[in-house]
Protein backbone atom coordinates (compact mmCIF):
# COMPACT_ATOMS: atom_id res chain seq x y z
CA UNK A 1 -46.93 -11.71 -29.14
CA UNK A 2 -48.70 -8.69 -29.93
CA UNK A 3 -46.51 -5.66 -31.14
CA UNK A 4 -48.31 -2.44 -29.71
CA UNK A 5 -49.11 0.19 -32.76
CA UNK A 6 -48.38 3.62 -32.90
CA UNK A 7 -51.54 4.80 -31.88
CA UNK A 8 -51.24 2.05 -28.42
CA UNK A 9 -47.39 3.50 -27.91
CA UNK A 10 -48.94 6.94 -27.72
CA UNK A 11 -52.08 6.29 -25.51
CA UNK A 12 -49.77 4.53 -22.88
CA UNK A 13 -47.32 7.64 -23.15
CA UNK A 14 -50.06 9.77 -22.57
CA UNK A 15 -51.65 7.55 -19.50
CA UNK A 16 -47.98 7.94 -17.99
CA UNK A 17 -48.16 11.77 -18.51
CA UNK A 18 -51.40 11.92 -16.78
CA UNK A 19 -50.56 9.58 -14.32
CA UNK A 20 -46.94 12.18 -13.70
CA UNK A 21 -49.23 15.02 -13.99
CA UNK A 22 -52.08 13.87 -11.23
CA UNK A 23 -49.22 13.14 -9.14
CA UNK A 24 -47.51 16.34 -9.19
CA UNK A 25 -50.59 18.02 -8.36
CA UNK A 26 -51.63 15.77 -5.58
CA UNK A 27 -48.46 16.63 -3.90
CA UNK A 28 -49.15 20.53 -4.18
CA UNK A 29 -52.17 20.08 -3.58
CA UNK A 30 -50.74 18.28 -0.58
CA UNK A 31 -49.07 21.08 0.68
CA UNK A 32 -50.42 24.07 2.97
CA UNK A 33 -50.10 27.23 0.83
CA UNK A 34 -49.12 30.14 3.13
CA UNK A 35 -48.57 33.82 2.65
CA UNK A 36 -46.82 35.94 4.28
CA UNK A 37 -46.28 39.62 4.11
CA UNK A 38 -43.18 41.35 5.13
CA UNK A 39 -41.74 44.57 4.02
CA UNK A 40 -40.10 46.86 1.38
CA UNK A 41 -37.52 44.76 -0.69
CA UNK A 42 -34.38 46.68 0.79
CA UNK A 43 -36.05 46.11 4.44
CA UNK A 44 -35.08 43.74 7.07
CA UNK A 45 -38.36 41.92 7.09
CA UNK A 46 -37.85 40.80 3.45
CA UNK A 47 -34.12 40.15 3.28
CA UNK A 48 -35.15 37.88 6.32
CA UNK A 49 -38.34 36.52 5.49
CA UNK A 50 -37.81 35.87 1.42
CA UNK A 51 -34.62 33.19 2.10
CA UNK A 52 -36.65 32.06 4.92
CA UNK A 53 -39.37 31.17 2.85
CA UNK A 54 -36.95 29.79 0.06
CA UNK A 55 -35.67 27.59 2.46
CA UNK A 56 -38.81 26.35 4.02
CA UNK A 57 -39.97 25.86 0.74
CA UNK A 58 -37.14 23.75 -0.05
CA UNK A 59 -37.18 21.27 2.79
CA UNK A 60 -40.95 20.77 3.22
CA UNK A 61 -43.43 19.02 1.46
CA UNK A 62 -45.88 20.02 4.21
CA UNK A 63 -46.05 23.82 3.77
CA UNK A 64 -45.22 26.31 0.89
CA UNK A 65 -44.65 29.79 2.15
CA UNK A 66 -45.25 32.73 -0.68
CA UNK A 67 -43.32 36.23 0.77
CA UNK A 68 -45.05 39.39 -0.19
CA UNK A 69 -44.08 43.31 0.48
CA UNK A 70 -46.18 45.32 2.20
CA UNK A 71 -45.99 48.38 3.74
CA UNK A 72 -44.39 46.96 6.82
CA UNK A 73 -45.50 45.72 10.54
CA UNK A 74 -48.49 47.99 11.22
CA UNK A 75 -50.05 46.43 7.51
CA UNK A 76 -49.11 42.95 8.40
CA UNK A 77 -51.01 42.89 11.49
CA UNK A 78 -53.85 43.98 9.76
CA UNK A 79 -53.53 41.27 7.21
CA UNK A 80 -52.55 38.56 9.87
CA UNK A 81 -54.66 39.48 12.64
CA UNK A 82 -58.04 38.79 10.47
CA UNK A 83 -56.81 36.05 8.01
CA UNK A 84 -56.48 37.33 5.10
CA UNK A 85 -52.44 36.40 5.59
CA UNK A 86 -51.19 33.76 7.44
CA UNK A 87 -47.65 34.77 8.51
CA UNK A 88 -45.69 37.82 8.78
CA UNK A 89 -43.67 40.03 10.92
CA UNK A 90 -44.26 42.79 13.74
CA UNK A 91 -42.66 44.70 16.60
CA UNK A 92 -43.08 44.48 20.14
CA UNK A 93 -44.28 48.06 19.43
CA UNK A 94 -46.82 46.96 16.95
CA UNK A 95 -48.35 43.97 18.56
CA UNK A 96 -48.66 45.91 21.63
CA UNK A 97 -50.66 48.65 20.14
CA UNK A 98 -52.25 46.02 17.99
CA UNK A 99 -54.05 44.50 21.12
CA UNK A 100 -54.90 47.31 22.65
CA UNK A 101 -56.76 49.33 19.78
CA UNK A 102 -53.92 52.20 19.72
CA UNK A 103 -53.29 54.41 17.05
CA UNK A 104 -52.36 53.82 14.25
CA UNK A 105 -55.10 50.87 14.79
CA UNK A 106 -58.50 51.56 14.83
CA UNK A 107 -59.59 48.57 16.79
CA UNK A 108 -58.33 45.82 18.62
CA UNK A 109 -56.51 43.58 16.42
CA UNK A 110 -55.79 40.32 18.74
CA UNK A 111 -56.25 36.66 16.10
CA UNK A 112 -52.13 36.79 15.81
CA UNK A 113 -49.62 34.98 18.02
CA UNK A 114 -45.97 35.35 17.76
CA UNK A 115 -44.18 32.15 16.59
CA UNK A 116 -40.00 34.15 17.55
CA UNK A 117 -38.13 36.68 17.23
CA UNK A 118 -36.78 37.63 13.36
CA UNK A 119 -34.70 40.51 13.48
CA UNK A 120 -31.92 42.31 15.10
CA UNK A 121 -33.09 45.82 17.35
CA UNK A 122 -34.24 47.45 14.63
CA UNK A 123 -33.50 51.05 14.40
CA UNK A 124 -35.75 54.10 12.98
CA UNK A 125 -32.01 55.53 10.35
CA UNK A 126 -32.85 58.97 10.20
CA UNK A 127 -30.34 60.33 7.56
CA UNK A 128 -29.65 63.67 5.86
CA UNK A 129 -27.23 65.03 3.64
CA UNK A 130 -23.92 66.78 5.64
CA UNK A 131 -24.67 69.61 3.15
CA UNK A 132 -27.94 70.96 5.57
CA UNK A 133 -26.21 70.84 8.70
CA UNK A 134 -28.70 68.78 10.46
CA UNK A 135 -26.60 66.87 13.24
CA UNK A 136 -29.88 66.29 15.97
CA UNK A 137 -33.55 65.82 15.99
CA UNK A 138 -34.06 69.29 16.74
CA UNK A 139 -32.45 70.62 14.13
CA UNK A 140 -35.03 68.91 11.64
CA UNK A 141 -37.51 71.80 12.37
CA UNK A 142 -38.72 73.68 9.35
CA UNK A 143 -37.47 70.82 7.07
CA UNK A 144 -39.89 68.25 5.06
CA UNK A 145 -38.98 64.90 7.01
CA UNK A 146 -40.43 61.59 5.25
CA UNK A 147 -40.76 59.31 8.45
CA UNK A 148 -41.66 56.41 6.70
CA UNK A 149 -44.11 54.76 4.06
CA UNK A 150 -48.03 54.28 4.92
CA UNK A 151 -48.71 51.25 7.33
CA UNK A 152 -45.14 50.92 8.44
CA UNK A 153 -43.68 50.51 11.95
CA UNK A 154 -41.58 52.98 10.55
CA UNK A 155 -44.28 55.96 9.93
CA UNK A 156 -46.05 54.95 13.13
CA UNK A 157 -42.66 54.73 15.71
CA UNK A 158 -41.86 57.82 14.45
CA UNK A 159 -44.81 59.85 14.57
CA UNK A 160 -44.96 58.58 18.19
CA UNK A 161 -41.28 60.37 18.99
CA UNK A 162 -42.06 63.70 17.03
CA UNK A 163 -45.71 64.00 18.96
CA UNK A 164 -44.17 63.10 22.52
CA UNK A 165 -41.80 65.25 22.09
CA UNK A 166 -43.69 68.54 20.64
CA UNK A 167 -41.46 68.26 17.77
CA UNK A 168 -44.29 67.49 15.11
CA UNK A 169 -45.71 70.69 15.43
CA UNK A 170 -42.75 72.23 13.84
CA UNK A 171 -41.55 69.73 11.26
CA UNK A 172 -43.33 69.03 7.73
CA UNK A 173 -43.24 64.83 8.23
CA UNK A 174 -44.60 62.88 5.13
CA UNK A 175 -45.28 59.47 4.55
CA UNK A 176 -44.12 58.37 1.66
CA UNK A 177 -42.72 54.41 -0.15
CA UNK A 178 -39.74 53.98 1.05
CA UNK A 179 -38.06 52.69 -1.76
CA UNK A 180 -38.20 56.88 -3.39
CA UNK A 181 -36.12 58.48 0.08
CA UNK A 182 -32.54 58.06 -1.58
CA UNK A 183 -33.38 60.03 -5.14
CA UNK A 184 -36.28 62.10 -3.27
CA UNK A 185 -33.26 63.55 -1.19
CA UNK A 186 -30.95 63.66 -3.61
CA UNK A 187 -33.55 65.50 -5.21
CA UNK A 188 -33.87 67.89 -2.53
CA UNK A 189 -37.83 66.70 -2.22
CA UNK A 190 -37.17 65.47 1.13
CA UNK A 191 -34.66 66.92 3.70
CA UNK A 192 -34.38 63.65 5.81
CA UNK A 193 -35.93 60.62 6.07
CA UNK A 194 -36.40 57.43 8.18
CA UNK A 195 -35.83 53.82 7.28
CA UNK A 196 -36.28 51.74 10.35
CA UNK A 197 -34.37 48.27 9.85
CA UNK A 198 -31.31 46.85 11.55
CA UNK A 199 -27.58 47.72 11.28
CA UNK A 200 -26.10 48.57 8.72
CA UNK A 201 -29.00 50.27 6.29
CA UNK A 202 -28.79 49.30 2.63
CA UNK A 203 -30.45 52.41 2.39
CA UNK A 204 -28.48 54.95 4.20
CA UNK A 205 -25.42 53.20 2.27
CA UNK A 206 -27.06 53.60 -0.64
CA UNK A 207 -27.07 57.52 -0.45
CA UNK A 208 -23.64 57.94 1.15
CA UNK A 209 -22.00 56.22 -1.60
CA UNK A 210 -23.77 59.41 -3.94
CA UNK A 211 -23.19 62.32 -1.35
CA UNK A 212 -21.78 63.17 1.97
CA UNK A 213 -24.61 61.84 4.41
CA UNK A 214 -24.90 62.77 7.78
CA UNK A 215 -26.85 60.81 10.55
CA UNK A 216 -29.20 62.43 12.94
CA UNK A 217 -29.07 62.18 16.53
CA UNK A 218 -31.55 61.36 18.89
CA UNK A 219 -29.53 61.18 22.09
CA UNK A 220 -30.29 64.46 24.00
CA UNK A 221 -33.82 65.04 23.19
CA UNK A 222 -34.60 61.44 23.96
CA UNK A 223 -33.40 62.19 27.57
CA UNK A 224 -34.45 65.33 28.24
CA UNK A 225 -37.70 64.22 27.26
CA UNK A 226 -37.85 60.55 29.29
CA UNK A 227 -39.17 59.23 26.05
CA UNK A 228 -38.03 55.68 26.48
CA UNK A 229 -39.07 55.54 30.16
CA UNK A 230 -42.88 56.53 28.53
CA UNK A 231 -42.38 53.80 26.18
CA UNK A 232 -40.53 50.70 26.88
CA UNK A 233 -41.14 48.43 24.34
CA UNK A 234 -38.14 51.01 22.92
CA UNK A 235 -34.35 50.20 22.77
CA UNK A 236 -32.04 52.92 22.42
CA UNK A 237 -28.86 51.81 20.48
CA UNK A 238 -25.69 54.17 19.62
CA UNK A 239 -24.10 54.08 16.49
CA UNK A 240 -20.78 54.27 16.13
CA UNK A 241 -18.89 56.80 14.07
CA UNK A 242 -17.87 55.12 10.96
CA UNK A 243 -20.50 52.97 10.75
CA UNK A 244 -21.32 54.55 7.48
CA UNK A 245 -19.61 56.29 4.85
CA UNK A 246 -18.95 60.21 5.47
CA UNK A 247 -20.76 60.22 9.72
CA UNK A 248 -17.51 59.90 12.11
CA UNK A 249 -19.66 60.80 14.99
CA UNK A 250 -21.78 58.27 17.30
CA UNK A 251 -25.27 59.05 17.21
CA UNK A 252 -27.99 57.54 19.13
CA UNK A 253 -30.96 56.51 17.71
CA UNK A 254 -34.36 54.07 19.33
CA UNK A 255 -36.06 50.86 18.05
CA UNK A 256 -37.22 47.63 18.98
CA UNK A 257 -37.19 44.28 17.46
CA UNK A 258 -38.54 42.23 15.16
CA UNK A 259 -40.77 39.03 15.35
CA UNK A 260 -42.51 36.78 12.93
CA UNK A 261 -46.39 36.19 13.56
CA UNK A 262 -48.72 34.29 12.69
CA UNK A 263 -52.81 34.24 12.59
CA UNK A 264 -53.87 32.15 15.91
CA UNK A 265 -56.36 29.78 13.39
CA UNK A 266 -53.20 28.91 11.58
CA UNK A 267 -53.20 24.89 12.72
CA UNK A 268 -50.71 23.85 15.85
CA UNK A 269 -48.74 21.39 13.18
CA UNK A 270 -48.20 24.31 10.21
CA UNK A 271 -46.64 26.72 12.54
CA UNK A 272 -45.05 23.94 14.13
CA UNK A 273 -43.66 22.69 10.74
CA UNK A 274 -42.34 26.80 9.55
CA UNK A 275 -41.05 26.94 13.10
CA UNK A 276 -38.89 24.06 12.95
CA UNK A 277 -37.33 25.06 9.24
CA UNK A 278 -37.03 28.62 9.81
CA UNK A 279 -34.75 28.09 13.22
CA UNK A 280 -33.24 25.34 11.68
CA UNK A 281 -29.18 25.39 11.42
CA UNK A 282 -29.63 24.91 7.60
CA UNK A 283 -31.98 27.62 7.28
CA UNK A 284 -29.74 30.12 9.72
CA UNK A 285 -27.07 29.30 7.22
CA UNK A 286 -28.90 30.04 4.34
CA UNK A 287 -30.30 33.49 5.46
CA UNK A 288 -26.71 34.85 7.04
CA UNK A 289 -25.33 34.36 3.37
CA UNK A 290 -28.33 36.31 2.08
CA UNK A 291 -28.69 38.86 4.98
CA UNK A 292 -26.53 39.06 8.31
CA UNK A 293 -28.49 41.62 10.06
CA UNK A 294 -31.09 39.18 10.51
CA UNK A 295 -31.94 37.45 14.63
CA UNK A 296 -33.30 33.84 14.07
CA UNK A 297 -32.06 33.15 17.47
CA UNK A 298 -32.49 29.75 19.01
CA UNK A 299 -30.81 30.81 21.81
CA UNK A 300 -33.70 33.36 22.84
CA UNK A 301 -36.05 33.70 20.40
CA UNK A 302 -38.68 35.29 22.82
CA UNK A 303 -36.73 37.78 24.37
CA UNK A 304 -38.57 40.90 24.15
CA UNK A 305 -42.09 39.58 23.06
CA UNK A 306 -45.00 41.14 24.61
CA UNK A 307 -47.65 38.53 22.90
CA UNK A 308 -49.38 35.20 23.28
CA UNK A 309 -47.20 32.49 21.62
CA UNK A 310 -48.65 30.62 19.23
CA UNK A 311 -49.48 26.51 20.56
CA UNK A 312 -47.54 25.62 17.40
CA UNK A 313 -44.10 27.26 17.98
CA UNK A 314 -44.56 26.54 21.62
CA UNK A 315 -44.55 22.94 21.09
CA UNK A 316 -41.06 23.63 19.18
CA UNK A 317 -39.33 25.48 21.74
CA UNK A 318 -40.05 22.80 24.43
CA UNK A 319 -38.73 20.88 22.55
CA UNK A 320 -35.81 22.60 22.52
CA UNK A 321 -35.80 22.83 25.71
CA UNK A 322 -36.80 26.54 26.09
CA UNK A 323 -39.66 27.85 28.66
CA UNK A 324 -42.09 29.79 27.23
CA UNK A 325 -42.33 33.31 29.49
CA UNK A 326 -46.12 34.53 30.51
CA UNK A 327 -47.11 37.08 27.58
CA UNK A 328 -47.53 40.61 29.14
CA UNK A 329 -50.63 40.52 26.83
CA UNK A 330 -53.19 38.60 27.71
């Protein structure tokens, strides 16, 4: 027999390298790349999409979902709705405005379908520090208020509060990244500011643990004014004194949940295949460790949707035995 040379031992080492190689590839290659836009890094829509997507990630070799910030719902329907993104997340609030060509949308914006809900109620934090005696909404006049950062369900729910209201006329508001409000108020370049997420804010924590904070509250103008009778795809939620650090009274505040989307071209068995992961008990698991304010709820995970749901995650949820409610947009 033959003995193989050095030059033969490395030409069949590097045939098995190629052949590893052209493998590996062929199974990305395989797989459906996906992105998906969510939020500011401290915001609920990335500390529930990003574990989402490392989980999906993990346990398919079907799809790989890549999680992005943005600027928050308003900007993800934007990217979603045309294609340029194939998942991401929205409020009722959005997706409703979304369809019907209301501000802040220029047009209507109706190529997404909502696959479930995400997130907990999530709620527009207003926050100040105890040191300017702001304790309600009204007291915010004359005082530069950053409602929330540029394309963001934040910026948008708020702006539609202070203008039904009359309030905007009388308050400086800004829109501004929301990742600058804790050292812009510490700062004393902002007087208050909004981050709309669910209970409890990293953010508002992350101020009260500098400075005495004080929460602002929404409760009496919101029903002198009827505003969530003008609007209901609005929740309004009290928050109980002691929820954060320094605020021992209950404040009310308004907000509306969360839901991930996805563009309606997406194909039936992708969405299908994210669906299945990301309400999966595995997955659940994985994001409570990461973030517990999230809502991947099995249980109801339509409850409060306005939109179309997409064929794909309505296969899933028959499955599962669910019935999928007529969309109030249509």
């Amino acid at each position: 027999m033959k003995s193989i040379g050095n030059a033969g031992t490395l030409t069949v080492l590097t045939l098995a390298v190629l052949a590893c190689l052209l493998f590996l590839c062929s199974q990305v290659q395989a797989q459906t790349q996906l992105q998906m836009p969510l939020g500011g890094v401290q915001g609920s829509y990335y500390m529930t999409g990003a574990p989402v997507a490392k989980y999906v990630n993990e346990h398919s070799d079907k799809i790989r979902v890549t999680p992005n910030t943005s600027g928050g719902g308003v900007e993800n329907i934007r990217r979603v709705s045309p294609g340029v993104a194939h998942l991401g997340m929205a409020t009722a609030m959005e997706m409703y405005k979304s369809w019907n060509g209301l501000d802040p949308f220029k047009k209507q914006m109706r190529d997404w379908r909502t696959i479930g809900v995400s997130t907990k109620v999530l709620l527009n934090h207003v926050a100040t520090l105890a040191k300017y005696n702001i304790k309600t909404i009204e007291d915010v006049k004359g005082r530069i208020f950053a409602i929330g950062a540029p394309g963001s369900a934040a910026a948008a729910s708020m702006f539609e509060f202070l203008e039904f209201t009359g309030l905007d006329k009388d308050i400086t508001m800004r829109k501004l990244p929301h990742k600058d409000y804790p050292t812009m108020l510490l700062d004393g370049k902002i007087h208050v500011f909004n981050r709309l997420g669910s209970m409890p804010s990293a953010t508002v924590e992350q101020v009260a643990a500098q400075q005495k904070t004080a929460l602002v509250d929404f409760g009496p103008m919101m029903e002198k004014t009827g505003f969530l009778k003008k609007y209901p795809y609005y929740q309004g939620v009290v928050v109980k004194g002691g929820t954060y650090k320094g605020e021992d009274r209950d404040v009310t505040y308004f907000g509306m949940a969360g839901y991930f989307i996805a563009n309606k071209d997406v194909p039936d068995d992708i969405v299908y295949e994210f669906t299945r992961l990301a309400y999966s008990d595995g997955c659940i698991k994985s994001v409570t460790m990461a973030f517990k304010g999230h809502n991947l709820n099995r249980e109801t995970p339509l409850a409060g949707n306005v939109g179309p749901v997409h064929p794909g995650a309505a296969k899933f949820w028959k499955e599962v035995g669910l019935t999928i409610p007529e969309p109030v947009l249509k």
